[in-house]
Structures are given as structure tokens and as C-alpha cells.
N, C-alpha and C. Protein backbone atom coordinates (compact mmCIF):
# COMPACT_ATOMS: atom_id res chain seq x y z
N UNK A 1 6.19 11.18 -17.87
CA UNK A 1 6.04 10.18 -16.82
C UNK A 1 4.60 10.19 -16.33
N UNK A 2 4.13 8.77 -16.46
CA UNK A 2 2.77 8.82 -15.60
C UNK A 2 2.59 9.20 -13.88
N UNK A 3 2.03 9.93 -13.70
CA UNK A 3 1.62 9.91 -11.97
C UNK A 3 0.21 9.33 -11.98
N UNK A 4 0.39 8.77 -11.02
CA UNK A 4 -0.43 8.00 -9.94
C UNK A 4 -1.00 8.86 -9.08
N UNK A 5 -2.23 8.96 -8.21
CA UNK A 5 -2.60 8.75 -7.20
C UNK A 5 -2.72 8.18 -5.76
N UNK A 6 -1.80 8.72 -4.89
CA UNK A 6 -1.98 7.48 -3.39
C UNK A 6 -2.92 7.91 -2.78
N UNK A 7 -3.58 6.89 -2.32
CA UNK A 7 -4.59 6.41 -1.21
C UNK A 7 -4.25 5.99 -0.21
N UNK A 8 -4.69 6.23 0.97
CA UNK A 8 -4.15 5.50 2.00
C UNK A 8 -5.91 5.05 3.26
N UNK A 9 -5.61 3.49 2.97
CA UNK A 9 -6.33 3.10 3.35
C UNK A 9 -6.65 3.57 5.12
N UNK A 10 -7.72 3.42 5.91
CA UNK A 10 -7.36 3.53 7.12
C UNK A 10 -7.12 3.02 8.00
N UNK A 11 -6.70 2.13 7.62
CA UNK A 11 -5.89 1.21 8.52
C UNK A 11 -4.23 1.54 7.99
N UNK A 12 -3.42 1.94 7.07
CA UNK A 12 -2.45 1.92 6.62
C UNK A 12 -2.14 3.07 7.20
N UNK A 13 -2.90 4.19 7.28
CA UNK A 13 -2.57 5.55 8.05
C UNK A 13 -2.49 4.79 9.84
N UNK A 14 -2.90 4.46 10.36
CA UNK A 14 -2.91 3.87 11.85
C UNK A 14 -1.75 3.39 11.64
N UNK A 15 -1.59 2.28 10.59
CA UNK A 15 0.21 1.61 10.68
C UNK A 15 1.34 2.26 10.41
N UNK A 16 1.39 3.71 9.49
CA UNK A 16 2.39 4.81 9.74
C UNK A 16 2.27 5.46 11.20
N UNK A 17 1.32 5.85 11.45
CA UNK A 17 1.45 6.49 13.08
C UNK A 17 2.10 5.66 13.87
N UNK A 18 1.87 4.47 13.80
CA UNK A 18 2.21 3.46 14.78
C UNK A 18 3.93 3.25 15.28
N UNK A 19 4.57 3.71 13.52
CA UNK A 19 5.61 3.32 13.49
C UNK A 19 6.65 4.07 14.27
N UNK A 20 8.10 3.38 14.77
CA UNK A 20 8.99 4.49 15.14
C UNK A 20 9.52 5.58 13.63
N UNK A 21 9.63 6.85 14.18
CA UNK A 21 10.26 8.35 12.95
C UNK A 21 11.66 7.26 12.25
N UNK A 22 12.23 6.50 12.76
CA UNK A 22 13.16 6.36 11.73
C UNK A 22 13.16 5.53 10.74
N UNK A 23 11.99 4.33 10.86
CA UNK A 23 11.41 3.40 10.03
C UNK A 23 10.11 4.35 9.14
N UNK A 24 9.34 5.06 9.98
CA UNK A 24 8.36 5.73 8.88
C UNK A 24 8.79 6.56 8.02
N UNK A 25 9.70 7.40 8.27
CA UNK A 25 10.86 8.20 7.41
C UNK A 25 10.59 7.44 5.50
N UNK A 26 11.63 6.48 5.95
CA UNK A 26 11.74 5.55 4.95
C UNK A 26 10.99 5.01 4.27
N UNK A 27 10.31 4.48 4.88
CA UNK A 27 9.13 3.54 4.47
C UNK A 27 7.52 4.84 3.67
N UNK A 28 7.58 6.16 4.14
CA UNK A 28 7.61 6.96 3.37
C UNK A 28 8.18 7.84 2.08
N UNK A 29 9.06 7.50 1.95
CA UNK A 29 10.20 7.39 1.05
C UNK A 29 9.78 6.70 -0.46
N UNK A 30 9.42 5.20 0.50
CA UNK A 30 9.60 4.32 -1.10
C UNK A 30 8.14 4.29 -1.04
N UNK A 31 6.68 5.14 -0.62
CA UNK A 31 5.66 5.04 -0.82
C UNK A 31 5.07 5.65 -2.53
N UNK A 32 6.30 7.26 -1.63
CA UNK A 32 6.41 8.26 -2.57
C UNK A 32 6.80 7.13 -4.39
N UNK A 33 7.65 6.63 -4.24
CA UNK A 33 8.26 6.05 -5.49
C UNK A 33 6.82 5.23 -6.53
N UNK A 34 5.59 4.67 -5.86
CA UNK A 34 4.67 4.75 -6.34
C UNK A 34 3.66 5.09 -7.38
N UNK A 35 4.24 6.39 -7.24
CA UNK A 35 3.23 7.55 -7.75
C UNK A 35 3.60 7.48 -9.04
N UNK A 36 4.77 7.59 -9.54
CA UNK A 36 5.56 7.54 -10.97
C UNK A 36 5.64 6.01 -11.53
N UNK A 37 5.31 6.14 -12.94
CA UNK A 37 5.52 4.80 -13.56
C UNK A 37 6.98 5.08 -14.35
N UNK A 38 7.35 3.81 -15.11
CA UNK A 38 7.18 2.57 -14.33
C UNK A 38 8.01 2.50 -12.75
N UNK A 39 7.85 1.38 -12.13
CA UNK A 39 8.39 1.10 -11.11
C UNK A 39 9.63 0.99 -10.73
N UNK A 40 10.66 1.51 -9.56
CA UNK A 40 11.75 0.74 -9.94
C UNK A 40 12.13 -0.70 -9.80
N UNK A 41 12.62 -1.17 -10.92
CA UNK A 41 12.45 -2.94 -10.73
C UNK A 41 13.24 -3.28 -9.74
N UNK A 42 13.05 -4.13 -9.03
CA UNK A 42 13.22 -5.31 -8.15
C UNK A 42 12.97 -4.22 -6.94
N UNK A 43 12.65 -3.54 -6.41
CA UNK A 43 11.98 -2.63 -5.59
C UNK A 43 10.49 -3.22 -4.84
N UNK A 44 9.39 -2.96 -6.34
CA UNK A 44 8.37 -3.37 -6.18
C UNK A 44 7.87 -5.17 -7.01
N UNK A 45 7.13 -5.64 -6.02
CA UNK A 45 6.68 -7.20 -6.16
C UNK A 45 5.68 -7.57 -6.14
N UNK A 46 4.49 -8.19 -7.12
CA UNK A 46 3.33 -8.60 -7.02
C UNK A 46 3.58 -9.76 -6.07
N UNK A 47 2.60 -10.27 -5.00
CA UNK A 47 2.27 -11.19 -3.80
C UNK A 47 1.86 -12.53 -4.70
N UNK A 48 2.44 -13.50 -4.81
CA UNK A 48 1.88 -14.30 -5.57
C UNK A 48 0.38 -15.00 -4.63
N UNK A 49 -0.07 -15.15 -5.95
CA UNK A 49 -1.60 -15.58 -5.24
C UNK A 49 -2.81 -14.40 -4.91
N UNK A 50 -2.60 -13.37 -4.79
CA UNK A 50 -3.00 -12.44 -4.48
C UNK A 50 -3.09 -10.81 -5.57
N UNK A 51 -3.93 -10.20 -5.24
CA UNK A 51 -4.14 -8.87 -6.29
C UNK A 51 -2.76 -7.84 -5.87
N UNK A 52 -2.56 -8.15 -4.82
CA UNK A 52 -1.90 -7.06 -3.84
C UNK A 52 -0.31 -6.87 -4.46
N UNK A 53 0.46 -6.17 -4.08
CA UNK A 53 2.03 -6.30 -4.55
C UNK A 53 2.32 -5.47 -3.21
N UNK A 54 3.76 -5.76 -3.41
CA UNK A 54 4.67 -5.29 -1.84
C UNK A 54 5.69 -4.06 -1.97
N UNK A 55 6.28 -3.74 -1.22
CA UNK A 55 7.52 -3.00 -1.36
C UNK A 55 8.23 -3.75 -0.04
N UNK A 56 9.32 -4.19 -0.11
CA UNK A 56 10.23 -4.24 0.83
C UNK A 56 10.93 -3.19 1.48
N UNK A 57 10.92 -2.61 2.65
CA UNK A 57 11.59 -1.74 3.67
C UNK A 57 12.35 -2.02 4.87
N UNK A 58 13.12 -2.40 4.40
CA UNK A 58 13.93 -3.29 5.92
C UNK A 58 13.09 -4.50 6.53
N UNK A 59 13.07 -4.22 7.91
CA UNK A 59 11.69 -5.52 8.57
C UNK A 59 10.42 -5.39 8.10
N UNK A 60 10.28 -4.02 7.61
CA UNK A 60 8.40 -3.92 6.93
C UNK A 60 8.23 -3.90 5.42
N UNK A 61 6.95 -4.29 5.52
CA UNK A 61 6.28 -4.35 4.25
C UNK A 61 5.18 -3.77 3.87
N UNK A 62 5.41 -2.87 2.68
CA UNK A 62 3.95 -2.21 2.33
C UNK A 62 3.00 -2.70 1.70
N UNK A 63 2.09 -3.20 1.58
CA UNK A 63 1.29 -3.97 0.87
C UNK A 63 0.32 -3.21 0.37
N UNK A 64 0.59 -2.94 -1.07
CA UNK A 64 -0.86 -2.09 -1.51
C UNK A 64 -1.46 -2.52 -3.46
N UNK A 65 -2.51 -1.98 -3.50
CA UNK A 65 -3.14 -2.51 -4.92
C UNK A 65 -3.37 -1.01 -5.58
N UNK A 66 -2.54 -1.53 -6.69
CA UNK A 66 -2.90 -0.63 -8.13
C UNK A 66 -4.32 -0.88 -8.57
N UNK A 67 -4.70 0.23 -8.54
CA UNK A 67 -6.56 0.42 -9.30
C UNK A 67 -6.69 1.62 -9.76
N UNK A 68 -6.50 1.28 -11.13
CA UNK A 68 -6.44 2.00 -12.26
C UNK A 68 -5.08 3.65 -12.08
N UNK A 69 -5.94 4.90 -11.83
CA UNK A 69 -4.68 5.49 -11.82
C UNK A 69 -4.19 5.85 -10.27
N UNK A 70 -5.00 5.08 -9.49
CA UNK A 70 -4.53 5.19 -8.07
C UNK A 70 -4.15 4.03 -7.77
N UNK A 71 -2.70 4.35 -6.69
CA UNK A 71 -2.40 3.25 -5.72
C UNK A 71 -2.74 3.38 -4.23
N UNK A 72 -3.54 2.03 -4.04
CA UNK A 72 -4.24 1.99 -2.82
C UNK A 72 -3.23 1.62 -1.90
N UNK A 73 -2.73 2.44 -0.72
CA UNK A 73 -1.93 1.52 -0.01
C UNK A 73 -2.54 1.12 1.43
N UNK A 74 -2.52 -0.15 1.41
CA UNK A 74 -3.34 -0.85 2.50
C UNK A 74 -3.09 -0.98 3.97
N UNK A 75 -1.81 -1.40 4.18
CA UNK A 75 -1.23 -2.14 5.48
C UNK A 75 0.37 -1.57 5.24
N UNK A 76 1.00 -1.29 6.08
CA UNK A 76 2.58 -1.25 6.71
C UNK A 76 2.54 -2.22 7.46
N UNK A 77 3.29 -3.36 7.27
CA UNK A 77 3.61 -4.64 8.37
C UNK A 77 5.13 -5.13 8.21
N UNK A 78 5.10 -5.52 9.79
CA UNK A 78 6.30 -6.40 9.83
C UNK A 78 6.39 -7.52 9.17
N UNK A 79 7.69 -7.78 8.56
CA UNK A 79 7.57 -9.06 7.40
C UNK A 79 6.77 -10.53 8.08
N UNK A 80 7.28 -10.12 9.77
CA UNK A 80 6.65 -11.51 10.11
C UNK A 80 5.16 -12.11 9.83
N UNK A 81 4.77 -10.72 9.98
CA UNK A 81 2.79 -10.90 9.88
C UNK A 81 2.66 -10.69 8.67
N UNK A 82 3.37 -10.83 7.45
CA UNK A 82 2.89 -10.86 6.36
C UNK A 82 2.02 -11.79 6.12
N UNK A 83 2.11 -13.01 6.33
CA UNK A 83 1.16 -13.93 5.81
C UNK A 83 -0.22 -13.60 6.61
N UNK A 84 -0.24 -13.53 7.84
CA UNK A 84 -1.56 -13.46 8.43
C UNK A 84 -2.07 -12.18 7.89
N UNK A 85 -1.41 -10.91 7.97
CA UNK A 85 -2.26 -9.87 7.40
C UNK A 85 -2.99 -10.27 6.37
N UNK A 86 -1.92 -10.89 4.89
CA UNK A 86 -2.71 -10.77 3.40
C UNK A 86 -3.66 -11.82 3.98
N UNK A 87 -4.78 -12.56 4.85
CA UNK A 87 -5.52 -13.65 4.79
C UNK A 87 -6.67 -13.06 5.14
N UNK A 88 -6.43 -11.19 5.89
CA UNK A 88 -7.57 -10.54 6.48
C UNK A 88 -8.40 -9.51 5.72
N UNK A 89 -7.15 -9.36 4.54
CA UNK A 89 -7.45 -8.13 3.60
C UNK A 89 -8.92 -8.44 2.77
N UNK A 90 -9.85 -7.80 2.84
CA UNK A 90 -11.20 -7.84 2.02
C UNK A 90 -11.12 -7.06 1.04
N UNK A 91 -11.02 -7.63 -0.06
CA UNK A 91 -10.69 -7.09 -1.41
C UNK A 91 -12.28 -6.46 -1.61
N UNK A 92 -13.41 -7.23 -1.42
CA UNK A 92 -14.59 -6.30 -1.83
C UNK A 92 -15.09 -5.29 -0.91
N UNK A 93 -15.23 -5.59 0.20
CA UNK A 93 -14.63 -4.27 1.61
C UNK A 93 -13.60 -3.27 0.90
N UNK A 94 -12.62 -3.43 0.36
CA UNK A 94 -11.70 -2.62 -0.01
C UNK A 94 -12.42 -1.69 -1.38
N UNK A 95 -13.40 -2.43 -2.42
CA UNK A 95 -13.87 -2.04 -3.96
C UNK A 95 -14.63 -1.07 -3.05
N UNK A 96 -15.34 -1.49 -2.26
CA UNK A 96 -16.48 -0.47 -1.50
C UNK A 96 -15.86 0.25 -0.82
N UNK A 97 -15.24 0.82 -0.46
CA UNK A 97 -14.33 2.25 0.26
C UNK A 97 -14.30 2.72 -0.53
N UNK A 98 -13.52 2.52 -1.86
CA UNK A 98 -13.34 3.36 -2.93
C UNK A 98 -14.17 3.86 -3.48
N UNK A 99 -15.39 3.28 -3.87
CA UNK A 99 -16.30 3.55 -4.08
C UNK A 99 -17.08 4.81 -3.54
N UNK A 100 -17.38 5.03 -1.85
CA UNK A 100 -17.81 5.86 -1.03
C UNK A 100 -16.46 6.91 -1.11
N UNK A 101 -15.84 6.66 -0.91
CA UNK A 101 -14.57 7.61 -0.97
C UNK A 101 -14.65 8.77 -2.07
N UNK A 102 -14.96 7.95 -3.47
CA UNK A 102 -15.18 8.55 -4.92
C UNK A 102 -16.36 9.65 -4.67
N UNK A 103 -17.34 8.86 -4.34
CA UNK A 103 -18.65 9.63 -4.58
C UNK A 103 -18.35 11.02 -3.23
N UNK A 104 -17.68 10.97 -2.20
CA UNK A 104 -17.76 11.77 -0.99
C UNK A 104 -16.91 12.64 -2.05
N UNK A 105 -16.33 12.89 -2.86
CA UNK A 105 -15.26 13.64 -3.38
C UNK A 105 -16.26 14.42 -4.51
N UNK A 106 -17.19 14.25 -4.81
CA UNK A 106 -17.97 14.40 -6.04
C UNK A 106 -18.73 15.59 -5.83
């Protein structure tokens, strides 16, 4: 089985703290499921229009991007703000974290 790498963006760590223990529980849960390929199907969902893919968790949503053997996970949101979140996400803001992130590790 392939493993993955998680990342957690910093803003996605602020949106686990944020959460109540019985929703982050969970929603930690199916982060973990990530890490291992392949996915379980109908679990995980590419965002149409977008690089990003989701996990569904009850009212929240994880929104994060596969890059290469890491998964970046971005945002924990309520389904409602899904649309406004994915409109804020800076995909090249995002290439450049990783980037500094990489080299701070080096």
C-alpha cells in the first residue's frame, strides 16, 4: 500500500482547533484515511472546477490537494461556506508554502 504524507495547512490546523471534540474526533478519522492509496470510493471527491477534492463529514468538509506524495489539507468547513471558501484558496500562495516548508526541513 502506498502512504502518503499529510500536511496541514495553517489555516486547516486553526479549523480543527476551532471545532467541537465530537465533530473533530471524526473528521480526524477520515483525514487519517488519506494517507493510504487508493481511496475509499465514494468517500473522497474531486471539486469540480477546481485542483482541490473534498471529503464529506457530516455538516463539514475537508478540502485538501494531492501534490505528489503528500496530501495538503487546507480548510475544515461547514458545507455552507463551501463555495465562498474554495473562491479564497490561493493555489500559488499555497505552491509557495510548500516550497518554504520543504527547504525549512532541509
Amino acid at each position: 500500500m502506498d502512504e502518503r504524507e499529510l500536511v496541514y495547512a495553517p489555516r486547516a490546523q486553526r479549523d480543527l482547533l476551532a471545532l467541537p471534540k465530537r465533530n473533530a474526533r471524526q473528521i480526524l478519522e477520515d483525514i487519517e484515511l488519506l494517507q493510504s492509496a487508493p481511496w475509499p470510493p465514494g468517500k473522497v471527491k474531486r471539486l469540480r472546477g477546481h485542483e482541490f477534492w473534498e471529503i464529506k463529514t457530516g455538516d463539514y468538509r475537508i478540502i485538501f490537494w494531492p501534490h505528489g506524495k503528500r496530501v495538503v489539507i487546507l480548510r475544515v468547513v461547514n458545507r455552507r461556506d463551501l463555495g465562498k471558501t474554495l473562491g479564497r484558496i490561493d493555489l500559488s500562495a499555497l505552491v509557495r508554502w510548500l516550497r518554504e516548508r520543504a527547504q525549512g526541513e532541509e
